[in-house]
Protein backbone atom coordinates (compact mmCIF):
# COMPACT_ATOMS: atom_id res chain seq x y z
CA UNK A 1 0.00 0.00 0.00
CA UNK A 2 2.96 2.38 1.04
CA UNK A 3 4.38 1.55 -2.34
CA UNK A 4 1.03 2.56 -4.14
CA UNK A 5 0.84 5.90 -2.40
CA UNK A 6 4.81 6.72 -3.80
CA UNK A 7 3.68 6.20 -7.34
CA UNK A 8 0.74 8.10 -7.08
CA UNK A 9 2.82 11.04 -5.39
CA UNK A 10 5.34 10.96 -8.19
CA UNK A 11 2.46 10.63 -11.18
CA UNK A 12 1.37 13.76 -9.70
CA UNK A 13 3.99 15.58 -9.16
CA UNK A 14 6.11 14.99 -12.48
CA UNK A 15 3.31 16.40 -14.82
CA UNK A 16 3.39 19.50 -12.22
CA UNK A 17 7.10 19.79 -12.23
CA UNK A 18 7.07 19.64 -16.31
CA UNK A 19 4.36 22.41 -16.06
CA UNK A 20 6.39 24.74 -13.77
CA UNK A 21 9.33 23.89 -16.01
CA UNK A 22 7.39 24.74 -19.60
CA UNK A 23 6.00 27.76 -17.91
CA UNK A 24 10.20 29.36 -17.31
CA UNK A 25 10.93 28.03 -20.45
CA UNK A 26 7.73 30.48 -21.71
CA UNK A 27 9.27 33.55 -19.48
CA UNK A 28 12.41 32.88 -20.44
CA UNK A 29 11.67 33.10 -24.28
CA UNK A 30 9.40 36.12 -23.27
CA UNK A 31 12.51 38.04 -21.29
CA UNK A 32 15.05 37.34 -24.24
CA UNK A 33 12.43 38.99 -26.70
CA UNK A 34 13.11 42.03 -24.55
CA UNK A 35 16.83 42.09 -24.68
CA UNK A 36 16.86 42.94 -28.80
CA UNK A 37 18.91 41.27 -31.63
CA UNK A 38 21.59 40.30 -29.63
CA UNK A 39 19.22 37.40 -28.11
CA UNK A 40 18.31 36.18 -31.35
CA UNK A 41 20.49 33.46 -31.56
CA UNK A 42 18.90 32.21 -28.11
CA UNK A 43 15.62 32.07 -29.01
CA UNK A 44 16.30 30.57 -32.15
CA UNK A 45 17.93 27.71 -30.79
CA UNK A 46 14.60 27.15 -29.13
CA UNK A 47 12.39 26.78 -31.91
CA UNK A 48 13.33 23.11 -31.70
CA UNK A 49 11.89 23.11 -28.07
CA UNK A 50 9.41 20.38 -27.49
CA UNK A 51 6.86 22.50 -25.91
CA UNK A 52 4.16 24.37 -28.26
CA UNK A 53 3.83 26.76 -25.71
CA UNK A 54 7.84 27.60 -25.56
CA UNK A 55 7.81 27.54 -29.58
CA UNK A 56 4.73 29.83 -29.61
CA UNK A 57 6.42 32.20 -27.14
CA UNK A 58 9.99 32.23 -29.01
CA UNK A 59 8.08 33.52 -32.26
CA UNK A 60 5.86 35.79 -30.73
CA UNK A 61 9.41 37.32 -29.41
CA UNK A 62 11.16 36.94 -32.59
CA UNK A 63 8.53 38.83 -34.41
CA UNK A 64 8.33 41.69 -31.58
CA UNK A 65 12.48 42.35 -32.01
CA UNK A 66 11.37 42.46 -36.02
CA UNK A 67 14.83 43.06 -37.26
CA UNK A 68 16.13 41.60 -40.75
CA UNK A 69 18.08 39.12 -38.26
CA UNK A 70 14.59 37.46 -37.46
CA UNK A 71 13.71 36.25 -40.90
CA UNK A 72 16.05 33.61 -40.75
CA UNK A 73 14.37 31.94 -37.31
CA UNK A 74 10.62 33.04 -38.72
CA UNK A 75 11.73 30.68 -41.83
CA UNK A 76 12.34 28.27 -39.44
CA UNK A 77 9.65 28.34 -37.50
CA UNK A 78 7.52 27.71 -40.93
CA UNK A 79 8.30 24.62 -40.78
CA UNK A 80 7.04 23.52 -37.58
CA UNK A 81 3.68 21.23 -37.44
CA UNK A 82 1.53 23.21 -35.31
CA UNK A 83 -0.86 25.68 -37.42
CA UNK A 84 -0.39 28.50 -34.06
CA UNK A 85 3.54 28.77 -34.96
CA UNK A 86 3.26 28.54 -38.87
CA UNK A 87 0.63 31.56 -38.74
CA UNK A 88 2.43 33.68 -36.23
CA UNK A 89 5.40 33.52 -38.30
CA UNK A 90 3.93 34.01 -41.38
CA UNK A 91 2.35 37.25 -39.82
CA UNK A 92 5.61 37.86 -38.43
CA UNK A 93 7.67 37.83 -41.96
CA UNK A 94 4.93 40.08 -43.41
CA UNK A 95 5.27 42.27 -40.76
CA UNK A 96 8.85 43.14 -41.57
CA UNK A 97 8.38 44.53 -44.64
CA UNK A 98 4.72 45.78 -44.15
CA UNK A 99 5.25 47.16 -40.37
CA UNK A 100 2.31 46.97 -38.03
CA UNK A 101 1.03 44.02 -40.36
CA UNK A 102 0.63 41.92 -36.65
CA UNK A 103 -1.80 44.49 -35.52
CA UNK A 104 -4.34 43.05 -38.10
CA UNK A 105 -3.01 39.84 -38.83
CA UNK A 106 -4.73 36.14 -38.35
CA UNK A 107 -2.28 36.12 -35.39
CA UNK A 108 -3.95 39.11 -34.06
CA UNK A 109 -7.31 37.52 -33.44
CA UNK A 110 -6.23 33.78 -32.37
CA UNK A 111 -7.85 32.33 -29.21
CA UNK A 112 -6.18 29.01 -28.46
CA UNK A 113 -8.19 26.50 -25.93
CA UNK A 114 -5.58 23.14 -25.38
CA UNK A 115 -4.88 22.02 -28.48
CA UNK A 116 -7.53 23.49 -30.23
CA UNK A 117 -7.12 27.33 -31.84
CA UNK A 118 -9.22 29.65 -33.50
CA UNK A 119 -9.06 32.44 -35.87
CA UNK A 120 -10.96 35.41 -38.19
CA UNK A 121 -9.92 36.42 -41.05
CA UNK A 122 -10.49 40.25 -41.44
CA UNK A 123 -12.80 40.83 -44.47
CA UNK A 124 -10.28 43.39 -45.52
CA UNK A 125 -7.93 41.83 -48.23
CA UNK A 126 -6.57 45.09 -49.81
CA UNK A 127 -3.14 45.70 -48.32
CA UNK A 128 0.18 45.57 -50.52
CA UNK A 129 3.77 46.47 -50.23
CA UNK A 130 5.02 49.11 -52.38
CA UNK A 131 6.58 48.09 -55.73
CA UNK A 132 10.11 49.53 -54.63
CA UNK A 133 10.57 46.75 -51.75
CA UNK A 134 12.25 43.83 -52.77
CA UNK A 135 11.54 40.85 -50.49
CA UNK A 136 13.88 37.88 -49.93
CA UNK A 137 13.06 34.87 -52.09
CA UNK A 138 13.50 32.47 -49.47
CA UNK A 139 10.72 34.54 -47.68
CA UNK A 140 8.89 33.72 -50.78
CA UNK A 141 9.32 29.98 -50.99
CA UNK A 142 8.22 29.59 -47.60
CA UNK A 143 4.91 31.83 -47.27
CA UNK A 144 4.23 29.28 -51.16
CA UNK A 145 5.02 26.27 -49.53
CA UNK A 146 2.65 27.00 -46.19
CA UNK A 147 0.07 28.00 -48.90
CA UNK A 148 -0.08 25.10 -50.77
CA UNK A 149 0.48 22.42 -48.00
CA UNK A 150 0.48 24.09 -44.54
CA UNK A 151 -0.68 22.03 -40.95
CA UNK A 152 -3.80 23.94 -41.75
CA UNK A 153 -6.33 25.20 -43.60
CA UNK A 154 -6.11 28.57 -41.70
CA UNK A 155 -2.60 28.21 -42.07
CA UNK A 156 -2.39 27.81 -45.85
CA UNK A 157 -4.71 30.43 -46.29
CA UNK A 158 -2.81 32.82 -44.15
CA UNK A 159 -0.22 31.73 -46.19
CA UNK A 160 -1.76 32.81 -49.73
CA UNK A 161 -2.93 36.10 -48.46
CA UNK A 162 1.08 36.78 -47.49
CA UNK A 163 1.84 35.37 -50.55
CA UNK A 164 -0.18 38.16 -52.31
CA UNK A 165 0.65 41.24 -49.73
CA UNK A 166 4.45 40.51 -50.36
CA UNK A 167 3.62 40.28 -54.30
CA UNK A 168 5.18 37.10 -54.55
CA UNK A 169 5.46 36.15 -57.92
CA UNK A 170 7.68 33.16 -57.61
CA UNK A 171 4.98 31.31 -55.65
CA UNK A 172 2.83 31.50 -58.36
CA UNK A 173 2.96 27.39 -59.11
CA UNK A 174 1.96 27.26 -55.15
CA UNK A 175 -1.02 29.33 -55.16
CA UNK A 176 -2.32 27.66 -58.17
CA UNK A 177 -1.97 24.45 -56.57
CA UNK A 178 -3.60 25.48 -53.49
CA UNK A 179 -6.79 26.76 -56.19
CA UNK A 180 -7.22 22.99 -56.04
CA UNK A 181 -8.12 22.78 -52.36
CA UNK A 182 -11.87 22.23 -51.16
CA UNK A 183 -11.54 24.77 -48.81
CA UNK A 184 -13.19 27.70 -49.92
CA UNK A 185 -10.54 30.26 -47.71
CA UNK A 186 -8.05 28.95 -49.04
CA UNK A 187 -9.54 29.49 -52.92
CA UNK A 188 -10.31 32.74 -51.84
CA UNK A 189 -7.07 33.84 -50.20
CA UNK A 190 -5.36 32.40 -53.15
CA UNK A 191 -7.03 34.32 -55.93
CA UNK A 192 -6.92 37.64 -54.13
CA UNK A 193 -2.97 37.17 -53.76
CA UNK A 194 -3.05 36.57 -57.90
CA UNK A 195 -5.06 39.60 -58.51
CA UNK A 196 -2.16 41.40 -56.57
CA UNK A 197 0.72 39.89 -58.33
CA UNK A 198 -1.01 40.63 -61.90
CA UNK A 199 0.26 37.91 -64.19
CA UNK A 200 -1.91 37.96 -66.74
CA UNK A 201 -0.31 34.51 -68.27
CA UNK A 202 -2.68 32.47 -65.23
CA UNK A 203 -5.49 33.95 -66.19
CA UNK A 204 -6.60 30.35 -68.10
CA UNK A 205 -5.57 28.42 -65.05
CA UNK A 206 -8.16 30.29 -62.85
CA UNK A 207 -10.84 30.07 -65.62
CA UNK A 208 -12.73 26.47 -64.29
CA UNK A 209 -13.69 28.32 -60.98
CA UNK A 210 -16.05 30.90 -62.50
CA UNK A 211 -18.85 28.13 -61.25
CA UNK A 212 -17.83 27.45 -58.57
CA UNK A 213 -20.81 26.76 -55.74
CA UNK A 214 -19.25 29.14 -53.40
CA UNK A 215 -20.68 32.26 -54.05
CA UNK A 216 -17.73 34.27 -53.10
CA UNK A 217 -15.26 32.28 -54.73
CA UNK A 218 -17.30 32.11 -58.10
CA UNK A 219 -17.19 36.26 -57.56
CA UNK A 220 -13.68 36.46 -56.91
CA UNK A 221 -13.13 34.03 -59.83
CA UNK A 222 -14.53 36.10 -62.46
CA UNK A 223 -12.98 39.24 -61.08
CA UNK A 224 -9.89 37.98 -61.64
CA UNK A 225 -10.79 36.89 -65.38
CA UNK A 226 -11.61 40.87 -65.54
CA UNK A 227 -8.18 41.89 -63.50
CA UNK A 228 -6.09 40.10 -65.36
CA UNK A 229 -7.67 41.19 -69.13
CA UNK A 230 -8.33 37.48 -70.38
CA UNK A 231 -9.75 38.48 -73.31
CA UNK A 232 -10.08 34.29 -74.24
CA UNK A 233 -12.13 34.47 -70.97
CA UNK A 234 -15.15 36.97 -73.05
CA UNK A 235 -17.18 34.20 -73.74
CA UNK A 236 -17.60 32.10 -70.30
CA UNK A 237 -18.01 35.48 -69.07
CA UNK A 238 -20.87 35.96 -71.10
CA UNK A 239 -22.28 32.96 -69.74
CA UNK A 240 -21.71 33.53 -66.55
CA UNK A 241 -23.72 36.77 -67.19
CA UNK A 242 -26.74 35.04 -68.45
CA UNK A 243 -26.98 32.10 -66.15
CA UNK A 244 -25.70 34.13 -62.96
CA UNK A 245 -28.28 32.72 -59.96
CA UNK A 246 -28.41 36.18 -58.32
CA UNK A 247 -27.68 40.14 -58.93
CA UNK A 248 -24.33 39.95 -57.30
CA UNK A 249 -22.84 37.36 -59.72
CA UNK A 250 -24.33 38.75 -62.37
CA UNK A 251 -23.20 42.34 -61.57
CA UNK A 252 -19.39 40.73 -61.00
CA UNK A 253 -19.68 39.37 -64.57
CA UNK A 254 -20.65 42.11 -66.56
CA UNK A 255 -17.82 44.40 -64.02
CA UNK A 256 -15.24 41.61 -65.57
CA UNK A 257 -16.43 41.49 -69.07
CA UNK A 258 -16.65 45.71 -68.79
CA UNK A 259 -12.21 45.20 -67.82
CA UNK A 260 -11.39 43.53 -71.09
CA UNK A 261 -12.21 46.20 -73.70
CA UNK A 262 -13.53 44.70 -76.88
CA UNK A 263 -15.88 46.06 -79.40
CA UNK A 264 -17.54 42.61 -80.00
CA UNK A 265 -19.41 43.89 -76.26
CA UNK A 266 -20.39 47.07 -77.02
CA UNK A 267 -24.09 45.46 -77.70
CA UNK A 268 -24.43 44.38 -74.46
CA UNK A 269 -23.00 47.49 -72.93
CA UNK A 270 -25.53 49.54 -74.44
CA UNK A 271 -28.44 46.75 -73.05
CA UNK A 272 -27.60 47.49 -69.73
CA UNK A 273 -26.05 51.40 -70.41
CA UNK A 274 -29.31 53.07 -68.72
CA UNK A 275 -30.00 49.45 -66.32
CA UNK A 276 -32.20 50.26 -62.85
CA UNK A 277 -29.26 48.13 -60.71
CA UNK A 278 -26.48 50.66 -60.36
CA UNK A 279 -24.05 48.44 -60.05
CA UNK A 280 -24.93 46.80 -63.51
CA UNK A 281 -25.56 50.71 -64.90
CA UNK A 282 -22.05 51.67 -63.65
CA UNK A 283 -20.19 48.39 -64.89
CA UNK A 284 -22.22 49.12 -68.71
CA UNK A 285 -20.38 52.31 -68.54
CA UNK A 286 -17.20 51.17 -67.71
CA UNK A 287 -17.19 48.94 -70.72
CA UNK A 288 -17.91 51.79 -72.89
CA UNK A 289 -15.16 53.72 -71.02
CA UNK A 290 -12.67 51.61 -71.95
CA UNK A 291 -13.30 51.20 -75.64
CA UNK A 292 -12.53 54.95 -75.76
CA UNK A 293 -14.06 55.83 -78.86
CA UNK A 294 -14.86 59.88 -79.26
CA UNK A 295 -17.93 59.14 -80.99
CA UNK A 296 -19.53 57.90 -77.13
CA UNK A 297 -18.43 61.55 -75.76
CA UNK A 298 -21.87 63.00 -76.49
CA UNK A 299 -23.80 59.82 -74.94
CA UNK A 300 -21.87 59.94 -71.85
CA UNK A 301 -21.57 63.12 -71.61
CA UNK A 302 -25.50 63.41 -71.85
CA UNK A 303 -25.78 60.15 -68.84
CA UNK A 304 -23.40 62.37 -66.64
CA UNK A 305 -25.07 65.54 -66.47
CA UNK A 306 -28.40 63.65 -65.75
CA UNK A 307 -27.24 61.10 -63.11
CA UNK A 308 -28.24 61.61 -59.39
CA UNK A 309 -26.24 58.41 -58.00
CA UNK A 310 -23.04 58.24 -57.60
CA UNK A 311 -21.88 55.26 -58.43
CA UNK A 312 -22.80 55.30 -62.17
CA UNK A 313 -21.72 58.90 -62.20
CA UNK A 314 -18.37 58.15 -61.23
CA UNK A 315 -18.42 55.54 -63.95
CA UNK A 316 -19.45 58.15 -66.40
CA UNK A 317 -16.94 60.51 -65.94
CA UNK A 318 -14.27 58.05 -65.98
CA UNK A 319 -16.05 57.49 -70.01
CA UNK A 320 -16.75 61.16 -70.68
CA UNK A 321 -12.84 60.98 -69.77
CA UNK A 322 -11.62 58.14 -72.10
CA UNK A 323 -13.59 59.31 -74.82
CA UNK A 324 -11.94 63.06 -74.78
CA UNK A 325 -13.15 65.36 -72.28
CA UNK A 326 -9.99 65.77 -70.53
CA UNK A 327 -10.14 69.56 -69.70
CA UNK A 328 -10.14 70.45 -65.86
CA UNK A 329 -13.06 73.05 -65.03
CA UNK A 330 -15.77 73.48 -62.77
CA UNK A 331 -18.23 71.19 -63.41
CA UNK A 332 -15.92 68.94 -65.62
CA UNK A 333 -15.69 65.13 -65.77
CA UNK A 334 -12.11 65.06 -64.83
CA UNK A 335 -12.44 67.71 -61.87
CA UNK A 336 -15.52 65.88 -60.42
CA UNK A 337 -13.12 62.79 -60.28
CA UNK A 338 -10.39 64.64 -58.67
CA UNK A 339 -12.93 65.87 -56.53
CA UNK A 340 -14.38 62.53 -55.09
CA UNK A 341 -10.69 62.02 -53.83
CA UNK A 342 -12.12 63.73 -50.51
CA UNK A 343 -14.54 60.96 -50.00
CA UNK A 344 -14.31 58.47 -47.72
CA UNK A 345 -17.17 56.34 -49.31
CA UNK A 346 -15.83 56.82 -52.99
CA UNK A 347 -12.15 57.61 -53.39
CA UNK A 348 -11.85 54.01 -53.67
CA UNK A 349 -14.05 54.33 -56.97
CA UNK A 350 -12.55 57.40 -58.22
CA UNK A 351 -8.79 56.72 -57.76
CA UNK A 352 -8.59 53.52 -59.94
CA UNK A 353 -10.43 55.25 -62.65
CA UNK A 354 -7.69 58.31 -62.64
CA UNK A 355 -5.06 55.61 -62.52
CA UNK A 356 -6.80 54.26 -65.81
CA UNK A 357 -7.58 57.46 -67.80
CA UNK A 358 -3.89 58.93 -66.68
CA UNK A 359 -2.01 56.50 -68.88
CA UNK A 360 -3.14 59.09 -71.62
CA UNK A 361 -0.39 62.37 -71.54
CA UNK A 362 -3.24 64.71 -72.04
CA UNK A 363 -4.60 63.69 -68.49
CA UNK A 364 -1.50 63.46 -66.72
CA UNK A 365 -1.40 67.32 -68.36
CA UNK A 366 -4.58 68.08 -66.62
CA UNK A 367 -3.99 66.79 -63.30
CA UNK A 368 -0.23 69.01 -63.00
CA UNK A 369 -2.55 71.79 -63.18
CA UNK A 370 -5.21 70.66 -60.39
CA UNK A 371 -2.25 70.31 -58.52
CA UNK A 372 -2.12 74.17 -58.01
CA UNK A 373 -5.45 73.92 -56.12
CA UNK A 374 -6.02 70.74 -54.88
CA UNK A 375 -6.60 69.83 -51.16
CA UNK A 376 -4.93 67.73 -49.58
CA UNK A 377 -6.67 64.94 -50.27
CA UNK A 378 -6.89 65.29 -53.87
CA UNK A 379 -2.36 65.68 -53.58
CA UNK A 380 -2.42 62.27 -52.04
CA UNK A 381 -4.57 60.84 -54.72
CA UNK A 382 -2.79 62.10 -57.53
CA UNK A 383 0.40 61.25 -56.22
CA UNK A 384 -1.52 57.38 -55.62
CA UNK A 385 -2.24 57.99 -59.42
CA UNK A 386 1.17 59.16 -61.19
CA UNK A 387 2.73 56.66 -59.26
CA UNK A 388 0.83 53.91 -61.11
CA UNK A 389 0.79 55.98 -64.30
CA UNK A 390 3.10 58.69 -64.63
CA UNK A 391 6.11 58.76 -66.49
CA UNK A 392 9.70 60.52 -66.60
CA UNK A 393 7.90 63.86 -66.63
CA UNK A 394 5.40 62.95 -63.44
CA UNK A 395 8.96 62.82 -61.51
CA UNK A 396 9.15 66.65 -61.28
CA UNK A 397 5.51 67.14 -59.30
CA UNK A 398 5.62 64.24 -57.30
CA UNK A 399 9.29 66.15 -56.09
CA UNK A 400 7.17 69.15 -55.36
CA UNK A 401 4.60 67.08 -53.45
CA UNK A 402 7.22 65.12 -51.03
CA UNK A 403 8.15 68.85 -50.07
CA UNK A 404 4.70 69.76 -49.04
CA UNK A 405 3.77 71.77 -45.72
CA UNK A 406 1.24 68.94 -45.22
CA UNK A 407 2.87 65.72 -43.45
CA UNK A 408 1.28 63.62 -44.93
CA UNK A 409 0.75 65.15 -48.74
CA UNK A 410 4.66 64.93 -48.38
CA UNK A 411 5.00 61.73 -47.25
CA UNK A 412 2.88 60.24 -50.22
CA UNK A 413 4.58 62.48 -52.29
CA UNK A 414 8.08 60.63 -51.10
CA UNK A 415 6.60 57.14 -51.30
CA UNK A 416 4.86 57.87 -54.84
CA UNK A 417 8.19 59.18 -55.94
CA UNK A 418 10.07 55.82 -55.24
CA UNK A 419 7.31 54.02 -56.40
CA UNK A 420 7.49 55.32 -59.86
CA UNK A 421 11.22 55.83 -59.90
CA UNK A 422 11.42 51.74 -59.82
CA UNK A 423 8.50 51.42 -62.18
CA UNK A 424 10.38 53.55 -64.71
């Protein structure tokens, strides 16, 4: 009986002792996070620790210090089995060359119960580094490699979406294989991040999922047709348009068809030009925008002047625009674009449009001279816009803009500078 009582004291008491000892192991990965780079080599010698907990705690630390010495380590810790680590340092290799990525992150909203986690995606998928940064390749390979086969699904979608933010061309092959997954996340994540590296050569390899049965994938799908100009794509677009089960798919269909200008669809942008739906109404226009023919300018010009909503407005500038109405007055097309850079609700409208309609010379013209009395939200979206389509010329006023009294009109300024510096 004695000897029953000293087994039972020592089963309890060696789980308790491993506890106590897992838990300094935690503090002590903690405390070196504190002490900077020069603990780095510390903590990275623990990522082989056979706690969770301890491995979970070294990258959480390694990602805090956030110094070019961590990527190594955060590579690393990629490769570990447990979804937790593989997310954190996903966020974590993202955050170095996006700072404050963490903030918003899938790490950022992980609740973890035993062995069990959970996590939200935010529905905001719209962040990018600027074109200037060059990111490590092996930072690359390892974001593709979580995407297409991480220890999760949350992982590998995490995975694509870092895949996109980073622009990471080279893991193209991985995000296409990871298009093959059931999981509808992961679809979606991995779409988005193609629509953000812009190859328009894997436009055919995205085609099949325009039906898919998840509504938001199907959407996404057939953006991307539109994003990436598959003009082969025109036809199952079509189809898509006719069949589509509900407004939404139908209105993301004709939006894509409306992105790859061809004259063979001018017949069913007229259908739909004067449309009840504003969304449909505003993607019509946009498909007569882009065929920028002059002989439109008196049509659209007619739909602008009489439109009440905004939406469809904004699309009919952006045609009044392409078709020749490039002068900057009062009431003009171009200057009501410019002005709907001070909107919250519709900059995010108004700015792509510029961005289009500003690879003409004439409109880059135009907007120099709003320069003189724009606010200083208009600055920052021009500068937004001549960074995307400016050329040697646009150098010059962007100069003028990183000087500007306004913080953060000269801050864009700066970054739109560099941005179009590397383009060019």
């Amino acid at each position: 009986m004695r000897y029953f009582f000293v087994l039972l004291a020592v089963a309890i008491s060696v789980p308790l002792l491993l506890a106590q000892d897992d838990k300094a192991r935690v503090k002590a990965a903690r405390d070196l996070g504190k002490q900077g780079t020069e603990s780095i080599p510390k903590l990275q010698a623990m990522l082989s620790d056979g706690s969770i907990d301890v491995r979970v705690e070294v990258v959480k630390s390694l990602v805090d210090i956030g110094t070019q010495y961590s990527l190594d380590p955060l590579i690393g810790a990629m490769r570990d089995s447990d979804p937790e680590i593989q997310i954190r340092a996903t966020d974590g290799l993202v955050n170095f060359y996006l700072p404050g990525y963490v903030k918003t992150g899938l790490s950022a909203h992980l609740r973890r119960a035993g062995s069990a986690f959970k996590g939200m995606f935010s529905d905001t998928n719209d962040q990018v580094i600027e074109p200037f940064l060059q990111v490590r390749p092996e930072v690359i390979e390892a974001l593709g490699k979580v995407a297409r086969g991480g220890s999760s699904l949350e992982s590998r979608a995490n995975g694509a979406r870092a895949v996109g933010i980073l622009r990471g061309k080279a893991a193209i092959p991985d995000l296409l294989e990871a298009l093959r997954s059931k999981d509808s996340q992961v679809i979606y994540e991995s779409l988005i991040a193609l629509q953000k590296i812009h190859d328009p050569e894997v436009a055919p390899r995205v085609s099949f999922l325009r039906r898919d049965l998840d509504e938001k994938v199907q959407i996404t799908a057939l953006e991307t047709q539109g994003l990436l100009r598959n003009k082969e794509a025109l036809p199952a677009l079509r189809d898509a348009f006719d069949h589509a089960r509900n407004k939404k798919i139908q209105r993301a269909a004709l939006s894509a068809i409306a992105m790859v200008p061809d004259e063979s669809s001018r017949t069913l942008y007229m259908q739909y030009f004067n449309a009840k739906d504003d969304d449909i109404r505003a993607a019509a226009v946009e498909g007569i925008a882009r065929l920028s023919d002059p002989k439109d300018l008196e049509m659209v010009e007619k739909a602008f002047e009489g439109e009440r909503r905004p939406g469809p407005r904004l699309a009919q500038a952006f045609a009044a625009v392409s078709a020749g109405k490039t002068e900057v007055s009062e009431f003009s097309p171009l200057q009501y674009l410019v002005n709907t850079l001070n909107s919250k609700s519709f900059k995010g409208v108004a700015e792509p449009y510029l961005v289009e309609v500003s690879r003409k010379p004439e409109v880059r013209e135009a907007l120099y001279r709003a320069l003189d009395r724009a606010t200083s939200d208009e600055k920052v979206g021009i500068a937004h816009v001549l960074a995307r389509s400016g050329d040697r010329n646009s150098v010059l006023y962007l100069e003028r803009l990183s000087k500007d009294g306004d913080v953060t009109v000269s801050q864009e300024g700066l970054r739109a500078m560099q941005t179009l510096k590397a383009r060019l």
